[in-house]
C-alpha atoms as a PDB file:
ATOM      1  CA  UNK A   1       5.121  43.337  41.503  1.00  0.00           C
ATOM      2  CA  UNK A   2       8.367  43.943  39.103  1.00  0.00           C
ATOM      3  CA  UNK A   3       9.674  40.469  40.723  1.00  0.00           C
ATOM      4  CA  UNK A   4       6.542  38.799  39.805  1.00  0.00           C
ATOM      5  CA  UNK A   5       6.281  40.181  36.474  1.00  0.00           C
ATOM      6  CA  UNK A   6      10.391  38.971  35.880  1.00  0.00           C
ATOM      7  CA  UNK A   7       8.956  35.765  37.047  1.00  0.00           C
ATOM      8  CA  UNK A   8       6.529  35.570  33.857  1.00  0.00           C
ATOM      9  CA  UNK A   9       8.858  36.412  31.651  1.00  0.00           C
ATOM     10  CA  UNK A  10      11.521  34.343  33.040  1.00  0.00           C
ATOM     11  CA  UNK A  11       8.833  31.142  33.047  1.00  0.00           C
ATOM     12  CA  UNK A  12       7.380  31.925  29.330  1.00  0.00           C
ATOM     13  CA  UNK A  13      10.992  32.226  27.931  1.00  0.00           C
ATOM     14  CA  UNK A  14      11.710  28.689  29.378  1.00  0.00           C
ATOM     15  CA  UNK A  15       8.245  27.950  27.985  1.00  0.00           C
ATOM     16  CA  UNK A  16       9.064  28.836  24.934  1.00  0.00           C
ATOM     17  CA  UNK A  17      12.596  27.589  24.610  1.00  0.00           C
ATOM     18  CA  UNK A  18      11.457  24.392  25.651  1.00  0.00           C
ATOM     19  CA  UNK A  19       9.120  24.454  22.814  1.00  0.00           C
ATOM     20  CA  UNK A  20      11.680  25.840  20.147  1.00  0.00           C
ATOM     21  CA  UNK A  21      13.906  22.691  21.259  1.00  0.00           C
ATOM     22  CA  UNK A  22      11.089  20.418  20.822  1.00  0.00           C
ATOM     23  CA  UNK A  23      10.148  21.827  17.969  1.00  0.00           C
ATOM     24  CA  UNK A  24      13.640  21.188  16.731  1.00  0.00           C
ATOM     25  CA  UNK A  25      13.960  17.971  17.723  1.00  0.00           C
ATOM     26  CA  UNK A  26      10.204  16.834  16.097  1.00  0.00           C
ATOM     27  CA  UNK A  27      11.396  18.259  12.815  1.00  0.00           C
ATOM     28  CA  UNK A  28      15.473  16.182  13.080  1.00  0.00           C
ATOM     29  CA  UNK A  29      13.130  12.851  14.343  1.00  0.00           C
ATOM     30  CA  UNK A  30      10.974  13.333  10.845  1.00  0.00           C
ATOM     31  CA  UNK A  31      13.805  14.040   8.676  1.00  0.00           C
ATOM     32  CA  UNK A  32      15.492  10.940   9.488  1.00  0.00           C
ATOM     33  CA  UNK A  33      12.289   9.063   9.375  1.00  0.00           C
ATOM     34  CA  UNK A  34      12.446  10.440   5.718  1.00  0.00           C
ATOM     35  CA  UNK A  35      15.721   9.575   5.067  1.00  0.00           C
ATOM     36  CA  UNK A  36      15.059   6.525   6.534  1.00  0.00           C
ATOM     37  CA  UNK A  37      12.117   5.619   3.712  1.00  0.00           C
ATOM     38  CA  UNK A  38      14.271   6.563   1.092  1.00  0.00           C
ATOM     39  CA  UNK A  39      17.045   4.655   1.781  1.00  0.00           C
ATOM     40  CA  UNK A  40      14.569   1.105   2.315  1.00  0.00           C
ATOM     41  CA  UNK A  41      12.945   2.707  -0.900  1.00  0.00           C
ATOM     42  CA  UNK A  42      16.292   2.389  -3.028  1.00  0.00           C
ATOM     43  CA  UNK A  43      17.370  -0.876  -1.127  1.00  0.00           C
ATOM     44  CA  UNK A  44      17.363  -4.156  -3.385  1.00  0.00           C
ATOM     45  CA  UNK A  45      15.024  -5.873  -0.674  1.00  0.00           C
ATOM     46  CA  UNK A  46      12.313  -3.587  -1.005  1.00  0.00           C
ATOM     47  CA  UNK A  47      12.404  -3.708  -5.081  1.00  0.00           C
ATOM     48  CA  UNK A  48      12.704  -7.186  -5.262  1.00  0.00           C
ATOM     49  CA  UNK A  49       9.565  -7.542  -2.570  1.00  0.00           C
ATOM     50  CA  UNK A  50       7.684  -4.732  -4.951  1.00  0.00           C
ATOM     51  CA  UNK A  51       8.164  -6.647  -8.120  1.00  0.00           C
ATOM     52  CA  UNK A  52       7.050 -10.313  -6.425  1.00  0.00           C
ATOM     53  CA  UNK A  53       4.175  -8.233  -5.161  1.00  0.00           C
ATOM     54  CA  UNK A  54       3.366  -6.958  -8.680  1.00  0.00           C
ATOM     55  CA  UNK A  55       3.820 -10.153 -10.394  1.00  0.00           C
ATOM     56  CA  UNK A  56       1.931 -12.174  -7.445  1.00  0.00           C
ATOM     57  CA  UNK A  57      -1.090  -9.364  -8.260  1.00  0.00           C
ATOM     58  CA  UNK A  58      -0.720  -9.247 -12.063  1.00  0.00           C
ATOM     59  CA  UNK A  59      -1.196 -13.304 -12.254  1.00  0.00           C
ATOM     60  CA  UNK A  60      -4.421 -12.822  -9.949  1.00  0.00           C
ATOM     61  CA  UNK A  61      -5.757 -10.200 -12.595  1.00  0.00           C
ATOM     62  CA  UNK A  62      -4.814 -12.697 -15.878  1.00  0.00           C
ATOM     63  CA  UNK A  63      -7.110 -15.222 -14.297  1.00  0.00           C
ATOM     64  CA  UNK A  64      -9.954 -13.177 -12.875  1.00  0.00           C
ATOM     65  CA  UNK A  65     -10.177 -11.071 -15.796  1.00  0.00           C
ATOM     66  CA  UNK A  66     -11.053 -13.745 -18.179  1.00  0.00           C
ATOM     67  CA  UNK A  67     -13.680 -15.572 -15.748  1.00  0.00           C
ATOM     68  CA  UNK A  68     -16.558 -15.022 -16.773  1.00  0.00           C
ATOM     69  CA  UNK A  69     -18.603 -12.054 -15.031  1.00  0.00           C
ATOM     70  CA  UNK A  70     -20.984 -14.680 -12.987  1.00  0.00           C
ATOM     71  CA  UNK A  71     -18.124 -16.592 -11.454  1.00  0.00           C
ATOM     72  CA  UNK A  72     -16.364 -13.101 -10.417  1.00  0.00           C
ATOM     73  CA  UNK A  73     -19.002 -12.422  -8.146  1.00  0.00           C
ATOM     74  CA  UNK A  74     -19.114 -15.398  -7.065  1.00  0.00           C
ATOM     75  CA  UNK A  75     -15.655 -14.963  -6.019  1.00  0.00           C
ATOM     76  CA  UNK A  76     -15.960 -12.037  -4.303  1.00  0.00           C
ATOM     77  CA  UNK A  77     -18.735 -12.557  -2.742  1.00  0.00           C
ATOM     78  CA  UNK A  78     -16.748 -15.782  -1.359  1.00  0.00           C
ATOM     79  CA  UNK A  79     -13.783 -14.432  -0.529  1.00  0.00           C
ATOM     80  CA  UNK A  80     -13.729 -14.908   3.462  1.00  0.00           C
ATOM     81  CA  UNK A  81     -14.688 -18.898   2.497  1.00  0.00           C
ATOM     82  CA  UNK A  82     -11.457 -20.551   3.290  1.00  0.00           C
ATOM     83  CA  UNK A  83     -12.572 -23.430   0.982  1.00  0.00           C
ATOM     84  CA  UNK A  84     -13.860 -21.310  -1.846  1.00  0.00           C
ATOM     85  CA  UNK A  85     -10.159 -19.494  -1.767  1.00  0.00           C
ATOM     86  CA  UNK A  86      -8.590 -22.856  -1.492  1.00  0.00           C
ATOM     87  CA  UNK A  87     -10.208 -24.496  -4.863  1.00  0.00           C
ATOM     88  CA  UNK A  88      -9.127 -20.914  -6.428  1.00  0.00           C
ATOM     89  CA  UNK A  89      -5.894 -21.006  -5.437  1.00  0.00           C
ATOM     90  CA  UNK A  90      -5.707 -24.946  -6.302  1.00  0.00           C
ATOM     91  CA  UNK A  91      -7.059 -25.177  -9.588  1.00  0.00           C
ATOM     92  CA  UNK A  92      -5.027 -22.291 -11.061  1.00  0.00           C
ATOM     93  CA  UNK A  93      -1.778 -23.566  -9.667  1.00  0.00           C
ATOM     94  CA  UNK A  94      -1.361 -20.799  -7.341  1.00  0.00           C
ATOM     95  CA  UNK A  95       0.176 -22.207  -4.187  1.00  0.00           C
ATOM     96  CA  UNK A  96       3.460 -21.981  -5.796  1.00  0.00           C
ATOM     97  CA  UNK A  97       3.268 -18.633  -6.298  1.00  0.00           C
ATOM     98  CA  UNK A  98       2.275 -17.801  -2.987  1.00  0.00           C
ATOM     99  CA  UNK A  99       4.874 -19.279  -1.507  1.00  0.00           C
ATOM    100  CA  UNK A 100       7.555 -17.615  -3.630  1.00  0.00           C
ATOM    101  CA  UNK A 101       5.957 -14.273  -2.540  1.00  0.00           C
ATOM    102  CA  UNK A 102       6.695 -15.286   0.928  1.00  0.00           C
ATOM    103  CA  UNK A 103      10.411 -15.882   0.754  1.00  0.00           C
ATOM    104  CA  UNK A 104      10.968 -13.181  -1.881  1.00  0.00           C
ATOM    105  CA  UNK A 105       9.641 -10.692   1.407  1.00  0.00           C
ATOM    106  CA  UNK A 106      12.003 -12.383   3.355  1.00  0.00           C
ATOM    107  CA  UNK A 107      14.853 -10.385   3.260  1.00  0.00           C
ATOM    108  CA  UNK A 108      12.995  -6.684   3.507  1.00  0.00           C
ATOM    109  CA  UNK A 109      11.498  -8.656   6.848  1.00  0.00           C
ATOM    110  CA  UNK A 110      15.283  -8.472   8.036  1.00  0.00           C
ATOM    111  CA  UNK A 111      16.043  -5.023   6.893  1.00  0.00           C
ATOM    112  CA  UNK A 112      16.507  -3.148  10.023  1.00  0.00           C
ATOM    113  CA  UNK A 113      15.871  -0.082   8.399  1.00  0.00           C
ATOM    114  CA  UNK A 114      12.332  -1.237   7.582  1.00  0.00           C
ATOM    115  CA  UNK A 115      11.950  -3.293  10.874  1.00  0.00           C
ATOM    116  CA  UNK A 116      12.106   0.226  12.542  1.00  0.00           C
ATOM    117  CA  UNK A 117       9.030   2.249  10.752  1.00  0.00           C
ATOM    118  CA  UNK A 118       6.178   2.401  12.423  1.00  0.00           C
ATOM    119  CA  UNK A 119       3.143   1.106  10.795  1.00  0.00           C
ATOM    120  CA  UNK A 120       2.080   4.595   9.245  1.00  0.00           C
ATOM    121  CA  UNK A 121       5.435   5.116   8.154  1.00  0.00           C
ATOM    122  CA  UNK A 122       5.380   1.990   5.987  1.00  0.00           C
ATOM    123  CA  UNK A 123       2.515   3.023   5.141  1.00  0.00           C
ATOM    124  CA  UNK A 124       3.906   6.155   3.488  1.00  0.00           C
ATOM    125  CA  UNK A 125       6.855   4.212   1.937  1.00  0.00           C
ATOM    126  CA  UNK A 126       4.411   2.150   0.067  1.00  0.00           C
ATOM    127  CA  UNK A 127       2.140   5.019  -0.595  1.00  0.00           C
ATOM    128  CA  UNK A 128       5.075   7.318  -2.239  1.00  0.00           C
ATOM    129  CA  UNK A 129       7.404   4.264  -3.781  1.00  0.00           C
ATOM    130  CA  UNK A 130       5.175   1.052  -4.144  1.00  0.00           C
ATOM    131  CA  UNK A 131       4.904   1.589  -7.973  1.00  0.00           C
ATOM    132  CA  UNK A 132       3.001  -1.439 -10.306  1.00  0.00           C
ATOM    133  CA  UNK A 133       3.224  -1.580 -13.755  1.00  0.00           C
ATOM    134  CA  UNK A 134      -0.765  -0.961 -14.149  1.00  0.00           C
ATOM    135  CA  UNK A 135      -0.534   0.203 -17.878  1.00  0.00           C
ATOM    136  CA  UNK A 136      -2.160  -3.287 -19.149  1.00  0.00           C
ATOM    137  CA  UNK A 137      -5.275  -2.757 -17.277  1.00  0.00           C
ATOM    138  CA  UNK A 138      -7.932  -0.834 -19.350  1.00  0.00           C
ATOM    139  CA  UNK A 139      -9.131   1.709 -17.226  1.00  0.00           C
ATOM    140  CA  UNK A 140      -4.878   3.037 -17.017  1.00  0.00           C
ATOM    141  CA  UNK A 141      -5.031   3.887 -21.001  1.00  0.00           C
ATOM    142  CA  UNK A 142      -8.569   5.762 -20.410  1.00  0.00           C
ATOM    143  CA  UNK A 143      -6.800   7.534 -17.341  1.00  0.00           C
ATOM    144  CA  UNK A 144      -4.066   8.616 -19.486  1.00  0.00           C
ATOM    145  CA  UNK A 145      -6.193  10.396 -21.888  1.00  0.00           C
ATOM    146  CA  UNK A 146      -8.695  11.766 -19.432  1.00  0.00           C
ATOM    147  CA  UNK A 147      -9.494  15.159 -18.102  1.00  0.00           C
ATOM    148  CA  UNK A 148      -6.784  15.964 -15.648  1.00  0.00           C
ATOM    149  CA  UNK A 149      -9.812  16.220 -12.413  1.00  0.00           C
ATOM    150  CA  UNK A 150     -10.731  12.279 -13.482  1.00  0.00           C
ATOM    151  CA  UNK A 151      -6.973  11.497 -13.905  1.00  0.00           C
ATOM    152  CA  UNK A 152      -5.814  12.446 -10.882  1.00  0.00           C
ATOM    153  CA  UNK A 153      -8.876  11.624  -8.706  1.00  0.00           C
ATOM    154  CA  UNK A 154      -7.952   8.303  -9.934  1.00  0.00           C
ATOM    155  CA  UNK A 155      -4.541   8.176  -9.401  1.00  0.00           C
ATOM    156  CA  UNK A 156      -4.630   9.308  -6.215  1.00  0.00           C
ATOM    157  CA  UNK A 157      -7.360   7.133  -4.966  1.00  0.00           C
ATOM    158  CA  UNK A 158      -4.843   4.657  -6.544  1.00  0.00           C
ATOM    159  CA  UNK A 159      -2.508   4.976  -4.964  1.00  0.00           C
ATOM    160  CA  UNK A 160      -3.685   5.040  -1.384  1.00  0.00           C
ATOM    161  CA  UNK A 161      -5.445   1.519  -2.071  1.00  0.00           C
ATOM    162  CA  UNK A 162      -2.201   0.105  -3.654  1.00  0.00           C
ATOM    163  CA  UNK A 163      -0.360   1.257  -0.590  1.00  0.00           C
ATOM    164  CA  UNK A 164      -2.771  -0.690   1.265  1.00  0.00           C
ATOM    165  CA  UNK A 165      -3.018  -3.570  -0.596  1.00  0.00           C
ATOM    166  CA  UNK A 166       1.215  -4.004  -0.400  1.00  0.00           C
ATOM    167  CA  UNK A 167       0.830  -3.441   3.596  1.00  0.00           C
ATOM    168  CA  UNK A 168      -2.322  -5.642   3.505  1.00  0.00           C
ATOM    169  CA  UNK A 169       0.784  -8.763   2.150  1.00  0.00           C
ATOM    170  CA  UNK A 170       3.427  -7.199   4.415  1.00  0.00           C
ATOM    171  CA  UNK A 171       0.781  -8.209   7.609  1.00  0.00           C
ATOM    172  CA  UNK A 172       0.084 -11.561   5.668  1.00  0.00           C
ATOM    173  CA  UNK A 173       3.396 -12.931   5.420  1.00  0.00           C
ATOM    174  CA  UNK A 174       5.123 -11.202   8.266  1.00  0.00           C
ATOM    175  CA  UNK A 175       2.810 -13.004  10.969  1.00  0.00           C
ATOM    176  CA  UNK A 176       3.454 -16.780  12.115  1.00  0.00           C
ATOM    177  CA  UNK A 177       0.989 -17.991  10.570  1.00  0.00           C
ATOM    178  CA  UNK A 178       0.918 -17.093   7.100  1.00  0.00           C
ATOM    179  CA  UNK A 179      -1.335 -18.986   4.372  1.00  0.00           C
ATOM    180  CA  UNK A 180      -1.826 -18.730   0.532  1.00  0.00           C
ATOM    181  CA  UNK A 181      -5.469 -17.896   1.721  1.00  0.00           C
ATOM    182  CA  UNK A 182      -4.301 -14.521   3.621  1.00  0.00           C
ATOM    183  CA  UNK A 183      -2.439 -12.818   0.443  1.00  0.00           C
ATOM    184  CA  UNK A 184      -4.870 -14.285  -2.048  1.00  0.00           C
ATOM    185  CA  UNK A 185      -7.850 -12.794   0.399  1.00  0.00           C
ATOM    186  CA  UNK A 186      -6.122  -9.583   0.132  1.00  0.00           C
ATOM    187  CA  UNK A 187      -5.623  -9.599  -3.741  1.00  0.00           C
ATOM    188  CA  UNK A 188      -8.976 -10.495  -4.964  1.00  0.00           C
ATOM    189  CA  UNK A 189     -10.210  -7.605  -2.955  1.00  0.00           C
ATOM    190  CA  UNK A 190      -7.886  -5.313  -4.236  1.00  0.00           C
ATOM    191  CA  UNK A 191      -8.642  -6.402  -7.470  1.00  0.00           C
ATOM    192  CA  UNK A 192     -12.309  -5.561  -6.248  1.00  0.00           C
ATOM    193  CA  UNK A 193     -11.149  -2.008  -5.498  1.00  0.00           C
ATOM    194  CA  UNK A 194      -9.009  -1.514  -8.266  1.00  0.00           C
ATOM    195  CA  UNK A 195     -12.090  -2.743 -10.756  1.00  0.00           C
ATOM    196  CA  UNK A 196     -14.507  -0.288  -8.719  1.00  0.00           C
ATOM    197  CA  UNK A 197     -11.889   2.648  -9.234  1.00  0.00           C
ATOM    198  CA  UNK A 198     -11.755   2.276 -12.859  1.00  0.00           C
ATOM    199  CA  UNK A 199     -15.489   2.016 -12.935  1.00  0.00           C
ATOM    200  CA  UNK A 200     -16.054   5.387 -11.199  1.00  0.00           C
ATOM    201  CA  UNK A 201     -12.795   6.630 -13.704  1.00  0.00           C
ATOM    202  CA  UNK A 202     -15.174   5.241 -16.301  1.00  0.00           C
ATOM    203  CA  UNK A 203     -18.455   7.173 -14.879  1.00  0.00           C
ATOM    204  CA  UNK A 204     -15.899  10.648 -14.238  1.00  0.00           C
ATOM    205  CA  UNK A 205     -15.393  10.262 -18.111  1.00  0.00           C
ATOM    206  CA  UNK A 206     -18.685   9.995 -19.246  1.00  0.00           C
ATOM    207  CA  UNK A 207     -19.696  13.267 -16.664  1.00  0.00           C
ATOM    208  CA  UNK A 208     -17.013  15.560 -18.610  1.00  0.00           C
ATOM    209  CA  UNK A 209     -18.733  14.357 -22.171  1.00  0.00           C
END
């Protein structure tokens, strides 16, 4: 019986220290998986991608936000019809632009760094350092001066669909066969988002009246 009982403890102190070492090991994998997204973070590829991004988006707003409110549903309602997109894209010169996005994500494509994140992890690097000058849109200067629940239920929410949006154009013009149509799909619906955000901001506002 005391041989069997050394046994146990013999077997649950291997147990254990085999846990203790993974343990360790989990926690030195995720630290340089943090390092890692801090270093692509302060790279020149990834800020140079981040402001083509925000420019590519900002030009998308200009236009859209001075349609008139009848031909903005229109659009996205119509936004999976390749040859709706493609008259959009055409008659505001945007082709050009799209294709400047493209090679302006070109060289964070080649950073090894970022070639080695899993897709969650570039997730979180966009999430945490994929930062838009925003301030021109409206419903930014109401969340400034709002309550801080409706500010930073906003921001957050923000956030996460900004993070998507920027991996939604990482997918588009990392795969072979990359179009205008993909990255303009992506930005009129996170327009879409971004518009329904600030409307439930808006709605948040008028609550805490």
């Amino acid at each position: 019986m005391k041989q069997l009982y050394l046994f146990f403890v013999c077997a649950t102190l291997v147990v254990a220290g085999s846990m203790f070492l993974q343990s360790c090991e989990n926690d030195r994998a995720t630290e340089r998986e943090n390092e890692k997204i801090e270093r692509i973070a302060e790279s020149s590829e990834f800020e140079k991608f981040i402001l083509a991004v925000s420019d590519y988006f900002h030009t998308f707003a200009d236009i859209i936000k001075v349609m008139p409110l009848d031909e903005q549903a229109s659009l996205f309602e119509n936004v999976n019809d390749e040859d709706r997109m493609m008259q959009f894209l055409e008659k505001n010169n945007l082709i050009e632009r799209s294709i400047s996005l493209q090679e302006s994500a070109t060289p964070l494509l080649n950073n090894r760094n970022f070639l080695e994140l899993s897709p969650d992890k570039q997730l979180v690097l966009f999430e945490n350092h994929a930062t838009f000058d925003m301030q021109q849109l409206p419903y930014f200067s109401r969340a400034t001066r709002a309550g801080i629940s409706c500010n930073q239920e906003f921001m957050d929410a923000f956030e996460r669909q900004q993070a998507y949006y920027v991996t939604g154009m990482i997918f588009c013009i990392g795969t072979a066969w990359f179009s205008a149509l993909c990255a303009a799909t992506m930005t009129v619906i996170h327009f879409y988002e971004v518009n329904r955000l600030g409307n439930e901001l808006q709605a948040c506002l008028e609550a805490m009246q």
